[in-house]
N, C-alpha and C. Protein backbone atom coordinates (compact mmCIF):
# COMPACT_ATOMS: atom_id res chain seq x y z
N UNK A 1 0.85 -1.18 0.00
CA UNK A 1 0.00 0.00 0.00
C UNK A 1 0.89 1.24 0.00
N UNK A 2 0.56 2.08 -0.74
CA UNK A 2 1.15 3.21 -0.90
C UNK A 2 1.22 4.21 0.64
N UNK A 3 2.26 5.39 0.77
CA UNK A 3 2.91 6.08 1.96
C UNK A 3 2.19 7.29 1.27
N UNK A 4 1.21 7.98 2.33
CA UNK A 4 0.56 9.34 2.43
C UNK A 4 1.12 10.32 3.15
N UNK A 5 0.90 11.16 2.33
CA UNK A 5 1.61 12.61 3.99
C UNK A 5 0.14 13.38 3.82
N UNK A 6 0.15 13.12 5.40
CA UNK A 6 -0.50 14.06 6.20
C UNK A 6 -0.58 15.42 6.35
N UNK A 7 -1.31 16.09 6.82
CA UNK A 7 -2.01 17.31 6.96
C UNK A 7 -0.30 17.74 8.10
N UNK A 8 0.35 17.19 8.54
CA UNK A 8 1.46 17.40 9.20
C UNK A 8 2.70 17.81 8.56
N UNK A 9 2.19 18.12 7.27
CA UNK A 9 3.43 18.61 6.17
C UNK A 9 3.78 19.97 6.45
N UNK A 10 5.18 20.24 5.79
CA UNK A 10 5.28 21.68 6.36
C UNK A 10 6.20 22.04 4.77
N UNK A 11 5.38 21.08 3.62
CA UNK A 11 6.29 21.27 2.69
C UNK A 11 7.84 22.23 2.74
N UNK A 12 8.47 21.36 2.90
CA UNK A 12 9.95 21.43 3.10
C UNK A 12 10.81 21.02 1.72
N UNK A 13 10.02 20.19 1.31
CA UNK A 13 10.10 19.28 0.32
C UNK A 13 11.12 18.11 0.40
N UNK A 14 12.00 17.54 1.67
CA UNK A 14 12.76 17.00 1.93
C UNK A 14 12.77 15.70 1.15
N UNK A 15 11.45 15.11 1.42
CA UNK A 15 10.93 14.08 0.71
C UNK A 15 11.12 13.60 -0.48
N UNK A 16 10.59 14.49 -1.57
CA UNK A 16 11.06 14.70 -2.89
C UNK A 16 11.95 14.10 -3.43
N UNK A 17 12.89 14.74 -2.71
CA UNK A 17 14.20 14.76 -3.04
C UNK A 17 14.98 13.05 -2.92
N UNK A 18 14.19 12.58 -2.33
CA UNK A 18 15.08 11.08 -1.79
C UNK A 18 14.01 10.22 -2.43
N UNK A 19 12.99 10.07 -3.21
CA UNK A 19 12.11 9.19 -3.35
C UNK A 19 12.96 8.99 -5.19
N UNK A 20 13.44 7.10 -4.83
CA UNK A 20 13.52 6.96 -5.72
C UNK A 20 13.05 6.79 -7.08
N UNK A 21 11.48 6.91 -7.12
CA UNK A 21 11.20 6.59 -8.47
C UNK A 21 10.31 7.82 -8.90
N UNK A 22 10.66 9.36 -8.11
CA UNK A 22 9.90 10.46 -8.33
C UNK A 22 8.25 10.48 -8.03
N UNK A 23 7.79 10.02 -7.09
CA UNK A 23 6.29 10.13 -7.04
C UNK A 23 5.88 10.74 -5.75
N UNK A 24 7.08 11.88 -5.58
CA UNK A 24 6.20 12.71 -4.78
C UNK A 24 6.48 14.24 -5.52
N UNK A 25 5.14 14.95 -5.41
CA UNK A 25 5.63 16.42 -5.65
C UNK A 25 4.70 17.16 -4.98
N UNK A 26 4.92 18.51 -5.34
CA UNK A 26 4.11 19.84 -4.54
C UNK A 26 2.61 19.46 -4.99
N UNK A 27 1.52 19.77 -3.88
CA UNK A 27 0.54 19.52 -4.37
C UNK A 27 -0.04 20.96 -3.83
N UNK A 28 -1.36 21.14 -3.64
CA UNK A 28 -2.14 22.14 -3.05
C UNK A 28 -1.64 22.28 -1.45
N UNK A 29 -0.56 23.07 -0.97
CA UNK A 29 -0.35 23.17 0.60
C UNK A 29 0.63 22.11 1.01
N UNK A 30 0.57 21.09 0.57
CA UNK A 30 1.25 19.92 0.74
C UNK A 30 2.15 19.27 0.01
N UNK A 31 2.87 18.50 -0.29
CA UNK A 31 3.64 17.30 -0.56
C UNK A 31 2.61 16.13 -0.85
N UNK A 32 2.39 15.73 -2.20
CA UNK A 32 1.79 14.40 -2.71
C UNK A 32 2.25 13.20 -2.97
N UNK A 33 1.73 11.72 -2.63
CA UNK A 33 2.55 11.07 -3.51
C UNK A 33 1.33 10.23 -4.23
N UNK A 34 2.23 10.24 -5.56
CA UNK A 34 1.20 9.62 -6.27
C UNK A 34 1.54 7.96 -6.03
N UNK A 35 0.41 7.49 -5.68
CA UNK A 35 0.21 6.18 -5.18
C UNK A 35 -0.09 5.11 -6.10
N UNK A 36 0.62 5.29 -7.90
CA UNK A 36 0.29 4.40 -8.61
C UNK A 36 1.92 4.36 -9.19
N UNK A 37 2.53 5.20 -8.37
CA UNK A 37 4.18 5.75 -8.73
C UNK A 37 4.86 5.08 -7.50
N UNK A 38 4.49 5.25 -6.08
CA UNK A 38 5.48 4.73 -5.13
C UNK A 38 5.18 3.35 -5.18
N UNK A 39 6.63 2.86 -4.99
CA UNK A 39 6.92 1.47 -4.33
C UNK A 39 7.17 1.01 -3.17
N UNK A 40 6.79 1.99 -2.13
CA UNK A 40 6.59 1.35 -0.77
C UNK A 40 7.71 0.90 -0.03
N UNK A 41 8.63 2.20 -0.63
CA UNK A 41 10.02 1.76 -0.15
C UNK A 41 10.47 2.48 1.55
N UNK A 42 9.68 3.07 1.56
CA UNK A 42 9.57 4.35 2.87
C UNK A 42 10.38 4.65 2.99
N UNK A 43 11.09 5.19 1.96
CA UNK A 43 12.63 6.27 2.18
C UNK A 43 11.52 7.70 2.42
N UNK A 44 11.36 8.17 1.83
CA UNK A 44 10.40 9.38 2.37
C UNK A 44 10.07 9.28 3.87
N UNK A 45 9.68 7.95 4.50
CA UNK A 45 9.20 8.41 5.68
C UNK A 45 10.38 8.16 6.86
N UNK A 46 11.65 8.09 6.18
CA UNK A 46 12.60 8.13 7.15
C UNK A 46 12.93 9.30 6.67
N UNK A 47 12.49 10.32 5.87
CA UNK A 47 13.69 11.09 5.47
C UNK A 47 12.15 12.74 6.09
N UNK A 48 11.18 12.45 6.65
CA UNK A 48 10.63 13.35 7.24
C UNK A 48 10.79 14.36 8.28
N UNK A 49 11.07 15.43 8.52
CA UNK A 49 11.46 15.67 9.44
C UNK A 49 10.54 15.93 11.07
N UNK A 50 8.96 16.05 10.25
CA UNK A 50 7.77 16.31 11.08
C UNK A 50 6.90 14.94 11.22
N UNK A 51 7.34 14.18 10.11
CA UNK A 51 6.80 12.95 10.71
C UNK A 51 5.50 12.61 10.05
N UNK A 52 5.21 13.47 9.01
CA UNK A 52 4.07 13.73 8.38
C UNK A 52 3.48 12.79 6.97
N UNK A 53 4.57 11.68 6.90
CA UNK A 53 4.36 10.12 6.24
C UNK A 53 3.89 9.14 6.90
N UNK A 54 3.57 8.45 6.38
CA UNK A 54 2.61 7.59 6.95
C UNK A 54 2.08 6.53 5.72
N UNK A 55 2.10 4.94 5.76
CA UNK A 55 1.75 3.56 5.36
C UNK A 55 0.16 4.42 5.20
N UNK A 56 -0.09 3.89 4.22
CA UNK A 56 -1.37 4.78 3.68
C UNK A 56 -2.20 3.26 3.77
């Protein structure tokens, strides 16, 4: 199952940046990931600094 960020984003964009197969970007306020793009690798949710990923 795909990794969501939460309303706990503080778009930083830290995330982004480390997701290997590009499926996160800026969305409305937030950080998206498109969930037909991640592989469920949870580098994003080690690489959070607020904690705002999350096993969707």
């Amino acid at each position: 199952m795909a990794y969501v960020i939460t309303d706990s984003c503080v778009s930083c964009g830290a995330c982004a940046g480390e997701c290997p197969v590009g499926a996160i970007a800026q969305g409305d306020g937030k950080y998206e990931i498109n969930a037909d793009s991640c592989i469920d690798c949870g580098t994003c949710a080690g690489t959070c600094p607020t904690g705002a990923i999350k096993e969707g």
